[in-house]
N, C-alpha and C. Protein backbone atom coordinates (compact mmCIF):
# COMPACT_ATOMS: atom_id res chain seq x y z
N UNK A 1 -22.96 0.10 4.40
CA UNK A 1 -22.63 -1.31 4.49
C UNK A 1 -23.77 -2.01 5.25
N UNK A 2 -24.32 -2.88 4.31
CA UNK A 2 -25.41 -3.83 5.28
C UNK A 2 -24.46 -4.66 6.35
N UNK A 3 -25.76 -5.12 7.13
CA UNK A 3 -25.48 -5.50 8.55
C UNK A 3 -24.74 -7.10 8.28
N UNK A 4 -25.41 -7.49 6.94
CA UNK A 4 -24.77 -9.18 6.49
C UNK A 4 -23.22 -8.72 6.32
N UNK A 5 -23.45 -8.17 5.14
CA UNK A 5 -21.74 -7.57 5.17
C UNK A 5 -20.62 -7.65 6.04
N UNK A 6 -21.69 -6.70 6.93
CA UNK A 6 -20.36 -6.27 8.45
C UNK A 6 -19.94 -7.60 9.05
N UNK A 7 -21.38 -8.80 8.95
CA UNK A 7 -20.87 -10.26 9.39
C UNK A 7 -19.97 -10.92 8.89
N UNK A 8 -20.42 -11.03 7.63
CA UNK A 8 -19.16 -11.90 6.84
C UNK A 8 -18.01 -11.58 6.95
N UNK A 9 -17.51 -9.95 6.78
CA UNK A 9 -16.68 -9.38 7.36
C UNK A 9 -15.57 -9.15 8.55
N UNK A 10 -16.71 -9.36 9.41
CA UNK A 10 -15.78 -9.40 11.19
C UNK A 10 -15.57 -11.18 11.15
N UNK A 11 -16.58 -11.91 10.68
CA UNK A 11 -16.02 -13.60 10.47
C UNK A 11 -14.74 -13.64 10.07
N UNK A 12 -14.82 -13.11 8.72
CA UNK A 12 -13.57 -13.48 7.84
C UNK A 12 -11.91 -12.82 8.54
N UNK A 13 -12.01 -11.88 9.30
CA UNK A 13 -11.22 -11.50 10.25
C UNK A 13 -10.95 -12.56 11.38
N UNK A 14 -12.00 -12.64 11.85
CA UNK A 14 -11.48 -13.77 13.03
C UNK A 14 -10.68 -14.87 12.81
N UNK A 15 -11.81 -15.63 11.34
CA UNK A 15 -11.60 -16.57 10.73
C UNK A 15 -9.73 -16.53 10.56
N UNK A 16 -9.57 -15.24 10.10
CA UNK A 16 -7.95 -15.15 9.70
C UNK A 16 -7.25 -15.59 11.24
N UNK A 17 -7.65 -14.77 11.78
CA UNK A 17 -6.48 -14.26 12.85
C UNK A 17 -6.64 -16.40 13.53
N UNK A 18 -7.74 -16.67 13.58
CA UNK A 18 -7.97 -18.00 14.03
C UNK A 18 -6.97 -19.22 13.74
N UNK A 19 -6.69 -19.00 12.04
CA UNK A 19 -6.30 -20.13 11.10
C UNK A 19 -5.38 -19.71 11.60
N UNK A 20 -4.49 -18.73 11.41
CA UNK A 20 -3.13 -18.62 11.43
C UNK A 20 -2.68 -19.02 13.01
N UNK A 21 -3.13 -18.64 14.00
CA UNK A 21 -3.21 -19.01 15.64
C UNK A 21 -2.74 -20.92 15.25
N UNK A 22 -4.17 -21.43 14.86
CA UNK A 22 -3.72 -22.72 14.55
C UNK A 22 -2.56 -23.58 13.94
N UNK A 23 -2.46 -22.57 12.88
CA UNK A 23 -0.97 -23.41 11.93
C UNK A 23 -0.05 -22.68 12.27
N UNK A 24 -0.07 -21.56 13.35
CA UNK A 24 1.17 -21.24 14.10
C UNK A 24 1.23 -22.50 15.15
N UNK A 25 0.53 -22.90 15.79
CA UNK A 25 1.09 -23.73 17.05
C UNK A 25 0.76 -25.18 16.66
N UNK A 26 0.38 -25.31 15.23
CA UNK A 26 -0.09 -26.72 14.77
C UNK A 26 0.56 -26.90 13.36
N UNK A 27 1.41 -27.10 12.86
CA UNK A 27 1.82 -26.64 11.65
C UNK A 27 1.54 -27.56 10.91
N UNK A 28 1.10 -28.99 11.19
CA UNK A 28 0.82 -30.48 10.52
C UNK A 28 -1.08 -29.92 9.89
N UNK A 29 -1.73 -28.75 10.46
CA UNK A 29 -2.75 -28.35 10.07
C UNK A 29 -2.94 -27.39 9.21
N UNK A 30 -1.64 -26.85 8.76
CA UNK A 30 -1.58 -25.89 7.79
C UNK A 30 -2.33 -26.94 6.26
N UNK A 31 -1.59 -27.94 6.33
CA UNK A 31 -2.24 -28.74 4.72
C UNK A 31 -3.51 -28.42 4.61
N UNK A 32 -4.41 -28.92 5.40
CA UNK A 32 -5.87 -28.31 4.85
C UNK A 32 -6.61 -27.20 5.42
N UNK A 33 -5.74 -25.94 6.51
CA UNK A 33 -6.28 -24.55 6.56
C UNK A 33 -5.52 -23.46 5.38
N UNK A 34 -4.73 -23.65 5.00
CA UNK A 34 -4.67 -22.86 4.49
C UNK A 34 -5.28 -21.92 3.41
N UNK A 35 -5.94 -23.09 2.56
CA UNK A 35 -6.42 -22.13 1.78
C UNK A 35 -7.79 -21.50 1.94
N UNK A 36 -8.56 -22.26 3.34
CA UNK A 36 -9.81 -21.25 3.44
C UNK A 36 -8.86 -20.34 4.47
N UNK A 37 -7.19 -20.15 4.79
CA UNK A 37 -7.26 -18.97 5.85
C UNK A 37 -6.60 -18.07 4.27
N UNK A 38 -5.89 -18.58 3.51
CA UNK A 38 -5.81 -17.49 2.30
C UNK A 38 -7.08 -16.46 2.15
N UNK A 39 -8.12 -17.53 1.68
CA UNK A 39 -9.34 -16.94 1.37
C UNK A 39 -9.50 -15.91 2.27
N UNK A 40 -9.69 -16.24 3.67
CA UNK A 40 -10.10 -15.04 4.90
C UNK A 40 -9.60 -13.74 4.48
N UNK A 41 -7.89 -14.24 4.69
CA UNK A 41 -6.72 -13.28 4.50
C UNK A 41 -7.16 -12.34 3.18
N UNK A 42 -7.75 -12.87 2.38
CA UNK A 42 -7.76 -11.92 0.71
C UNK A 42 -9.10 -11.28 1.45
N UNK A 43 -9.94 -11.70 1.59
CA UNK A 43 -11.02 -10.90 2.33
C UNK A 43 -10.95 -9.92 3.32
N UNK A 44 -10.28 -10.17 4.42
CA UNK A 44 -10.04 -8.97 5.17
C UNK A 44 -8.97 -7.95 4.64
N UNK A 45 -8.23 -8.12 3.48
CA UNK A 45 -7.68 -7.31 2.99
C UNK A 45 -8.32 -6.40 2.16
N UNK A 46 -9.62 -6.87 1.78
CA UNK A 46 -10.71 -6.35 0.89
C UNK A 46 -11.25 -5.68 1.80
N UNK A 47 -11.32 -5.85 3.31
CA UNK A 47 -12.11 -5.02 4.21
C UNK A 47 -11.62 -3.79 4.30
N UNK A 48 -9.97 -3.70 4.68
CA UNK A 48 -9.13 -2.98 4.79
C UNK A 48 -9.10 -1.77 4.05
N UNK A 49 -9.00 -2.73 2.67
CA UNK A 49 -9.05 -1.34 1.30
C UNK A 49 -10.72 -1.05 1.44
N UNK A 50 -11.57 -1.24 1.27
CA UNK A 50 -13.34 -0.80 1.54
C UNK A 50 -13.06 0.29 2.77
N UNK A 51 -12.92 0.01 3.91
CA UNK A 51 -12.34 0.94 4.97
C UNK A 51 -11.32 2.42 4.50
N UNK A 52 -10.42 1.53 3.36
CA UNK A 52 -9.44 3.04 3.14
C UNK A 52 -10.35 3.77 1.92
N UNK A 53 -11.19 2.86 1.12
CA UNK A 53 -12.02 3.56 0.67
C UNK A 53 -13.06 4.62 1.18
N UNK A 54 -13.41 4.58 2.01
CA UNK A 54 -14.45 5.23 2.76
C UNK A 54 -14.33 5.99 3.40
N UNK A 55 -12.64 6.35 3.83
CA UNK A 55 -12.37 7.01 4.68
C UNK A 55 -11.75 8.13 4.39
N UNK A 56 -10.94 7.57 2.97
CA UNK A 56 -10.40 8.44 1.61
C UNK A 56 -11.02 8.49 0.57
N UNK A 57 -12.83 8.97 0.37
CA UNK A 57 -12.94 8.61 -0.83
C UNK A 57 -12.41 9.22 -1.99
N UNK A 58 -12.33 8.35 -3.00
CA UNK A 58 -11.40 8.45 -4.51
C UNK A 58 -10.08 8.13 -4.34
N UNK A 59 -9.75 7.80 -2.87
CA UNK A 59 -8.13 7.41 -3.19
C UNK A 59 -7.48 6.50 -2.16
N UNK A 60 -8.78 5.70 -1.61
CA UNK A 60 -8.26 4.94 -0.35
C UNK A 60 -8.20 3.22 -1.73
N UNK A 61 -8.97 3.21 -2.81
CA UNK A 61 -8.64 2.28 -3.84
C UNK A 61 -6.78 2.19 -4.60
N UNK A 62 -7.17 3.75 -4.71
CA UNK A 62 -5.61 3.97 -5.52
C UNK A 62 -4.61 3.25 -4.27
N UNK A 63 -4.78 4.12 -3.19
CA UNK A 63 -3.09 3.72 -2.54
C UNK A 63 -3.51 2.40 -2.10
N UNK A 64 -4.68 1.39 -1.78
CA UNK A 64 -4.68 -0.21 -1.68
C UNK A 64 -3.46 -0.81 -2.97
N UNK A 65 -3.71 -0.10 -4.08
CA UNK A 65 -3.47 -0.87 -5.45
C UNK A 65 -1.82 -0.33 -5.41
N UNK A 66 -1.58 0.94 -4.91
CA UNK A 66 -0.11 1.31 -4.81
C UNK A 66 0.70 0.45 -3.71
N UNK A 67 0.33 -0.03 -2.85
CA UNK A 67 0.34 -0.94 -2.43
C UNK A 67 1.17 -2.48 -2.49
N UNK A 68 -0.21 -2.84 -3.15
CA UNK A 68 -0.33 -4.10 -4.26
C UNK A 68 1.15 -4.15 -4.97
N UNK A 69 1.57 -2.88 -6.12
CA UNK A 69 2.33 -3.31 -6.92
C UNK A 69 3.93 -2.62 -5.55
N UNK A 70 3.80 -2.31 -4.70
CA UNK A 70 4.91 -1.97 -3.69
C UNK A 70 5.24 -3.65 -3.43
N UNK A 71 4.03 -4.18 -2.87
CA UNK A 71 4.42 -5.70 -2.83
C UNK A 71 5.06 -6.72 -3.74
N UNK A 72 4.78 -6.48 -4.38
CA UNK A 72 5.08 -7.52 -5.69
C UNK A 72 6.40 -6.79 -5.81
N UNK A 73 6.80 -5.98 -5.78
CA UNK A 73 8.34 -5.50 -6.10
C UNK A 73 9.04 -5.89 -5.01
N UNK A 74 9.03 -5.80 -3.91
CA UNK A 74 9.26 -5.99 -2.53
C UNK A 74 9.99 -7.51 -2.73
N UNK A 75 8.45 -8.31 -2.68
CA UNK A 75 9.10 -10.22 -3.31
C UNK A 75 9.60 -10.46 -4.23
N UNK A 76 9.83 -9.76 -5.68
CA UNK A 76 10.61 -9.62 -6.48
C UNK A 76 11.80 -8.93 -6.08
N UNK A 77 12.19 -8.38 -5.62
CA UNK A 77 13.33 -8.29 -5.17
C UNK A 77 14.19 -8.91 -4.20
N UNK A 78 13.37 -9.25 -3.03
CA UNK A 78 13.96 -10.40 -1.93
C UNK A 78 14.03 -11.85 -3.09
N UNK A 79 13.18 -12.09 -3.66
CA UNK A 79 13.85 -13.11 -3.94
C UNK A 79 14.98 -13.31 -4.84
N UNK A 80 15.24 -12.55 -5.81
CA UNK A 80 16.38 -12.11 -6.67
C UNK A 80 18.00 -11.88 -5.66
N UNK A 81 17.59 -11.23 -4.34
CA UNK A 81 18.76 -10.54 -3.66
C UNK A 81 19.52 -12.55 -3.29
N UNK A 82 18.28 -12.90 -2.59
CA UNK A 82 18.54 -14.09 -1.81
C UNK A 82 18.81 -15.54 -3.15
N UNK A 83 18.51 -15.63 -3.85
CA UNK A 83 18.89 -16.34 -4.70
C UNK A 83 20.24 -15.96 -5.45
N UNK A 84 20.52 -14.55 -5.97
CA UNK A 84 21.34 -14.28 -6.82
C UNK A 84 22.51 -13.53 -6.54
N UNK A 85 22.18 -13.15 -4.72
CA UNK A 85 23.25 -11.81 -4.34
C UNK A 85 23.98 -12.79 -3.01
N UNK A 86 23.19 -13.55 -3.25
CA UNK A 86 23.72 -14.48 -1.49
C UNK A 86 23.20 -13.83 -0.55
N UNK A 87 22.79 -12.94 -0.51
CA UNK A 87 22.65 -12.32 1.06
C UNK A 87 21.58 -12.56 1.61
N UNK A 88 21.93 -13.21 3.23
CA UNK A 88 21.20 -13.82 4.19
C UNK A 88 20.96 -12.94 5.42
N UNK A 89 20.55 -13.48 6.32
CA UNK A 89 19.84 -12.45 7.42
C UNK A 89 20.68 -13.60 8.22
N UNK A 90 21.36 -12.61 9.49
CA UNK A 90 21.65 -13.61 10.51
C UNK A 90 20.69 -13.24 11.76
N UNK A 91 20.59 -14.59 12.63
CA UNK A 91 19.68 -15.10 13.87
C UNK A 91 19.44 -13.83 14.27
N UNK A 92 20.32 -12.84 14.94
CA UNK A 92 20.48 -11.81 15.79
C UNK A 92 19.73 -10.82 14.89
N UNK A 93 19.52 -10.49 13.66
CA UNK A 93 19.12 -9.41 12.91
C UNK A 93 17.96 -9.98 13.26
N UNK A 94 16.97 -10.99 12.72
CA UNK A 94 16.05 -12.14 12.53
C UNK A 94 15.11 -11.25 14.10
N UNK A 95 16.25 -11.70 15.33
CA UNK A 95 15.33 -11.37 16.68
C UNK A 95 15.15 -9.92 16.70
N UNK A 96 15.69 -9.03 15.92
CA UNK A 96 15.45 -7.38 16.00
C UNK A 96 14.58 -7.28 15.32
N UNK A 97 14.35 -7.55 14.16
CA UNK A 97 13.38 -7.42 13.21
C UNK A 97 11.98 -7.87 13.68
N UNK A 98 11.91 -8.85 14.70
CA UNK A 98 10.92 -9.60 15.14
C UNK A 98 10.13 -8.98 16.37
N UNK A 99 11.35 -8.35 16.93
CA UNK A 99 10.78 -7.09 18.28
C UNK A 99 10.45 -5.78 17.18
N UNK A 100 10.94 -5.25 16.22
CA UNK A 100 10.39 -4.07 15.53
C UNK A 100 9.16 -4.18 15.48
N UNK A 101 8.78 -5.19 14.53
CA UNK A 101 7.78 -5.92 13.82
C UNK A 101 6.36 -5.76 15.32
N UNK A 102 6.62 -6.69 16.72
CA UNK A 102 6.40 -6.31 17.68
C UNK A 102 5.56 -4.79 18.16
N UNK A 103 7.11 -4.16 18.11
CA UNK A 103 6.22 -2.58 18.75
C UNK A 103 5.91 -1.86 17.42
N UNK A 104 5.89 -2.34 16.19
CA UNK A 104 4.99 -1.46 15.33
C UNK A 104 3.57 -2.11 15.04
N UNK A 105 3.35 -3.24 15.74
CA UNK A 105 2.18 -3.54 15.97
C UNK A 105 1.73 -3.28 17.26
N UNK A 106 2.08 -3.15 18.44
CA UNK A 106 1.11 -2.61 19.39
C UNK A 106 1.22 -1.29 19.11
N UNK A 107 2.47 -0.08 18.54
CA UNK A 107 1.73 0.93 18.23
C UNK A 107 0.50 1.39 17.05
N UNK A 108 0.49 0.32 15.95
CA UNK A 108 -0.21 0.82 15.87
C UNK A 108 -2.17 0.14 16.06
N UNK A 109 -1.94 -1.02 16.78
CA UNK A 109 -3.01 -1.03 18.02
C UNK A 109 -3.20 0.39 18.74
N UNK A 110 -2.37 0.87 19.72
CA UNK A 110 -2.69 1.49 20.23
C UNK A 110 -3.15 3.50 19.52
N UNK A 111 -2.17 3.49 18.64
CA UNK A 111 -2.93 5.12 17.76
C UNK A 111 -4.29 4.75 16.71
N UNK A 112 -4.48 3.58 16.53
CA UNK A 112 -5.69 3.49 15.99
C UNK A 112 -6.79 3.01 17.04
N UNK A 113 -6.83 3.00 17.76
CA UNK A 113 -7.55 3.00 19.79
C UNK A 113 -8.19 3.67 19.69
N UNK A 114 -6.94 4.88 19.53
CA UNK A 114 -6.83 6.34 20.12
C UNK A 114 -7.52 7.34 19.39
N UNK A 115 -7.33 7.15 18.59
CA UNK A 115 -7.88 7.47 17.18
C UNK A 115 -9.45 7.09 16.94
N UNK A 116 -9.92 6.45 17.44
CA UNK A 116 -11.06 5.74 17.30
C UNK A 116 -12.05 6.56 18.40
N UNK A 117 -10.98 6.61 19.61
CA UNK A 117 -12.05 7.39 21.13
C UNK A 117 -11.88 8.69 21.18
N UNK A 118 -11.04 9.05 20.42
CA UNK A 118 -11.10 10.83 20.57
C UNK A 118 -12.01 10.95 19.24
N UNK A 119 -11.97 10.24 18.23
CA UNK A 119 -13.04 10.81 17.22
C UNK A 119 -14.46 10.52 17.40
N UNK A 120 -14.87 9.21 18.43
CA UNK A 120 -16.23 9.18 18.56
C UNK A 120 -16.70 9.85 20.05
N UNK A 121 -15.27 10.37 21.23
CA UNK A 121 -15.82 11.18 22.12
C UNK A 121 -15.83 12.80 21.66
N UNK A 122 -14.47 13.17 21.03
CA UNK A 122 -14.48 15.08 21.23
C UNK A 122 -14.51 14.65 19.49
N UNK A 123 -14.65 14.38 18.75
CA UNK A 123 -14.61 14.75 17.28
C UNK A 123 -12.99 14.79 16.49
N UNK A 124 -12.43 14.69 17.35
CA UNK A 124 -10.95 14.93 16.30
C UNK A 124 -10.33 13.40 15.71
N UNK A 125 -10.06 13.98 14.69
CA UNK A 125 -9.41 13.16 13.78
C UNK A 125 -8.24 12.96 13.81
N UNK A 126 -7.22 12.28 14.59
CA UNK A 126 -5.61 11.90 13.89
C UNK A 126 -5.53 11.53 12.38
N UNK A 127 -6.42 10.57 12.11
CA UNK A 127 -5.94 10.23 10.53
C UNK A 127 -5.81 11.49 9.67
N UNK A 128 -6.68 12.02 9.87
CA UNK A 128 -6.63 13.19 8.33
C UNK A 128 -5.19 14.52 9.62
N UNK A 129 -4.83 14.61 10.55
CA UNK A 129 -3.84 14.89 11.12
C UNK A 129 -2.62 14.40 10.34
N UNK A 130 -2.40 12.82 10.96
CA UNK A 130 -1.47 12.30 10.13
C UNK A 130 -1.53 12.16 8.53
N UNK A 131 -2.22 11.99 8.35
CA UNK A 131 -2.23 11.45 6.55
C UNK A 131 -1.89 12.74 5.92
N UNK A 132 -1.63 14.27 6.35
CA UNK A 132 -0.99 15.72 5.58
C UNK A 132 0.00 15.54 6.38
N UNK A 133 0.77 14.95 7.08
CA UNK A 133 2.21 15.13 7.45
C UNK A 133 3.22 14.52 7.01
N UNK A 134 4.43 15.03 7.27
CA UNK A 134 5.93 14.34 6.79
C UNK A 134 6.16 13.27 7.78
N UNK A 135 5.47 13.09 8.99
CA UNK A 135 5.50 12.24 9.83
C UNK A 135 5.33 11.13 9.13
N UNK A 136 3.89 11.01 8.45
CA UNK A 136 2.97 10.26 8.10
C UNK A 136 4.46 8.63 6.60
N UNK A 137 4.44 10.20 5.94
CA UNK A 137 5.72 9.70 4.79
C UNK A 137 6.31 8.86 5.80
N UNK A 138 7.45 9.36 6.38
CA UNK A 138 8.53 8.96 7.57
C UNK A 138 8.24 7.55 7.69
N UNK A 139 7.10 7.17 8.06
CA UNK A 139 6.57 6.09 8.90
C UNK A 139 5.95 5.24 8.35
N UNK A 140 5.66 5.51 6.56
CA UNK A 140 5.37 4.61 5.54
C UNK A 140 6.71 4.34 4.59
N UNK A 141 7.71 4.77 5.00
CA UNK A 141 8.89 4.17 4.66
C UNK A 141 9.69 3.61 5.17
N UNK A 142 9.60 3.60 6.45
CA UNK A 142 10.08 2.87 7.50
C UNK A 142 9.41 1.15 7.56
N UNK A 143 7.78 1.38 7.38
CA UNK A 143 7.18 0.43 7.30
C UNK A 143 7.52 -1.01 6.21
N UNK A 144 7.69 -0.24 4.72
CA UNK A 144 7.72 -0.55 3.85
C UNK A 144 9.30 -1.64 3.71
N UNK A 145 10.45 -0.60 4.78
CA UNK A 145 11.65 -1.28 5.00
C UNK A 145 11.41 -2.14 5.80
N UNK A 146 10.59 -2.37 6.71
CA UNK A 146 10.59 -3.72 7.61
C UNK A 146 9.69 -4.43 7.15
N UNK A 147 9.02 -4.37 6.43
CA UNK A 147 7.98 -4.98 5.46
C UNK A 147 9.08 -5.91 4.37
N UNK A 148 9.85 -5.38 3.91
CA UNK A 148 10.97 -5.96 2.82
C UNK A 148 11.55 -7.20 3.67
N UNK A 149 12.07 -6.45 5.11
CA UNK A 149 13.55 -7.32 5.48
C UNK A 149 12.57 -8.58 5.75
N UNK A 150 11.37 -8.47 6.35
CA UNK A 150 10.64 -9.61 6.64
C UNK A 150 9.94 -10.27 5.61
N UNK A 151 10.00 -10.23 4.78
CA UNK A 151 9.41 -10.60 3.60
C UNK A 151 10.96 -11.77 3.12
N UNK A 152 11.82 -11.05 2.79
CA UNK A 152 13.49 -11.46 2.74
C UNK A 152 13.73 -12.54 3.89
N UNK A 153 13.39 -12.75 5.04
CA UNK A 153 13.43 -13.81 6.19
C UNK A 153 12.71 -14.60 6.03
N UNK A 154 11.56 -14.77 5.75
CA UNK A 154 10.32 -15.15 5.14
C UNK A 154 10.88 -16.10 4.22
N UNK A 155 11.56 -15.84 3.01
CA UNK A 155 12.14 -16.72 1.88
C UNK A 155 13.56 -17.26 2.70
N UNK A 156 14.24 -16.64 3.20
CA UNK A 156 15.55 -17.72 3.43
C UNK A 156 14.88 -18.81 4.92
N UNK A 157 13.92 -18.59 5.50
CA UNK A 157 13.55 -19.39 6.27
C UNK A 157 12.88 -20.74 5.84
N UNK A 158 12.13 -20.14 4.72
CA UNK A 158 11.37 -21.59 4.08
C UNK A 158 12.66 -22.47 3.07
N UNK A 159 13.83 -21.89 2.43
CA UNK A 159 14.47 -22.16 2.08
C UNK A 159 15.41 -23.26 2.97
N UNK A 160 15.65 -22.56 4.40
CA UNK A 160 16.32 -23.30 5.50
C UNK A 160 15.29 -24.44 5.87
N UNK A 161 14.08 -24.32 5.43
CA UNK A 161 13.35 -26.02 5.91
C UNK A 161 13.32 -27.00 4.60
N UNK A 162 13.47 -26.14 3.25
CA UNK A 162 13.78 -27.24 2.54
C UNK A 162 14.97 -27.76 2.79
N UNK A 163 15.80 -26.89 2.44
CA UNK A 163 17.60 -27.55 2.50
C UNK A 163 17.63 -28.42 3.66
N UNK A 164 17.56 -28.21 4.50
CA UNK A 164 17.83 -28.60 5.78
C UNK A 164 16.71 -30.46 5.82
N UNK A 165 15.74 -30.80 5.25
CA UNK A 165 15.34 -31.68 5.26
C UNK A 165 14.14 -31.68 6.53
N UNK A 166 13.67 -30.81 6.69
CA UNK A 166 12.63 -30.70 7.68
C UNK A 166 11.37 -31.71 7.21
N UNK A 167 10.78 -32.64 8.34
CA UNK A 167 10.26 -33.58 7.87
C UNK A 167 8.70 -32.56 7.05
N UNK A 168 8.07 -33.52 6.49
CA UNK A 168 6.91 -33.00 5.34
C UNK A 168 5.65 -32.53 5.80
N UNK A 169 5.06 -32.38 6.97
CA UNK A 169 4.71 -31.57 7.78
C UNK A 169 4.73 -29.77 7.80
N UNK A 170 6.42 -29.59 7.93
CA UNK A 170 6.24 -28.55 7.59
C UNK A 170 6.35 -27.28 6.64
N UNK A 171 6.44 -28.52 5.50
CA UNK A 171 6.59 -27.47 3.84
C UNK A 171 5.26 -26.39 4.35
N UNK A 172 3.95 -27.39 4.36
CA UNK A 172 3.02 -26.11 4.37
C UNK A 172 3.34 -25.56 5.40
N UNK A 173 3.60 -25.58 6.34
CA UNK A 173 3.79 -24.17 7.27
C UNK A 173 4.58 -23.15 6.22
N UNK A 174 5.83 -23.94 6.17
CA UNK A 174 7.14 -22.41 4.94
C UNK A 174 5.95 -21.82 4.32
């Protein structure tokens, strides 16, 4: 990877984490960030899979793309459940899901750290550790379920700012 690359790259990351910072605490600025923070967002997701490429070669592409169509089923289904089955998420589920969501992001901040200083101080690898275990499964199905329910909150929330008459401001946030 050239050195331009790695720039545009760690930009388009910031760039993400930046936009969204903003139209989280500014939501009247979502109208005109969003679609250069889309853009970011599709880019550092391109980083992501390049990364699982490289790290898996021949199959860090495949499981990006297994992925891909996991997603699209995921929102095809939340939205079918929530349109056609009635079923809603109440407040109290909403705040559990939101602390999960929480400590499966600082853990996995912290095993990819970890992961990072034991392989560039003593040489060992967790990933190729984890990635042959049943652990590994375990914890990509677990993911995948809190990946859904929030995806599912996601739609009855933007739903609750249309119905509800939330002034026009914050469609683009939903």
């Amino acid at each position: 990877i050239s050195i331009e690359m790695f720039l545009i790259y760690g930009a388009a990351i910031i760039a993400t984490v930046v936009f969204q910072l903003i139209i989280t605490f500014k939501p009247e600025a979502a109208k005109g960030l969003s679609i250069p923070y889309v853009i970011c967002e599709g880019i550092s997701i391109g980083v992501i899979c390049d990364l699982m490429e490289f790290a898996l070669p021949g199959e860090g592409f495949a499981l990006a793309g297994g992925a891909l169509m996991i997603t699209l089923g995921i929102v095809a289904a939340a939205c079918i459940l929530y349109s056609h089955a009635g079923l809603r998420a109440k407040p109290g589920f909403i705040k559990f899901i939101i602390i999960v969501l929480l400590g499966i992001s600082i853990g996995s901040v912290f095993f990819a750290l970890t992961s990072l200083i034991l392989s560039l101080t003593a040489g060992i690898s967790l990933w190729s550790m984890y990635l042959g275990s049943s652990l590994s499964i375990l914890v990509s199905v677990i993911m995948v379920i809190v990946a859904s329910i929030y995806v599912f909150i996601t739609i009855q929330q933007t739903n609750e700012i249309v119905s509800y008459g939330i002034d026009k401001t914050y469609e683009w946030y939903a």
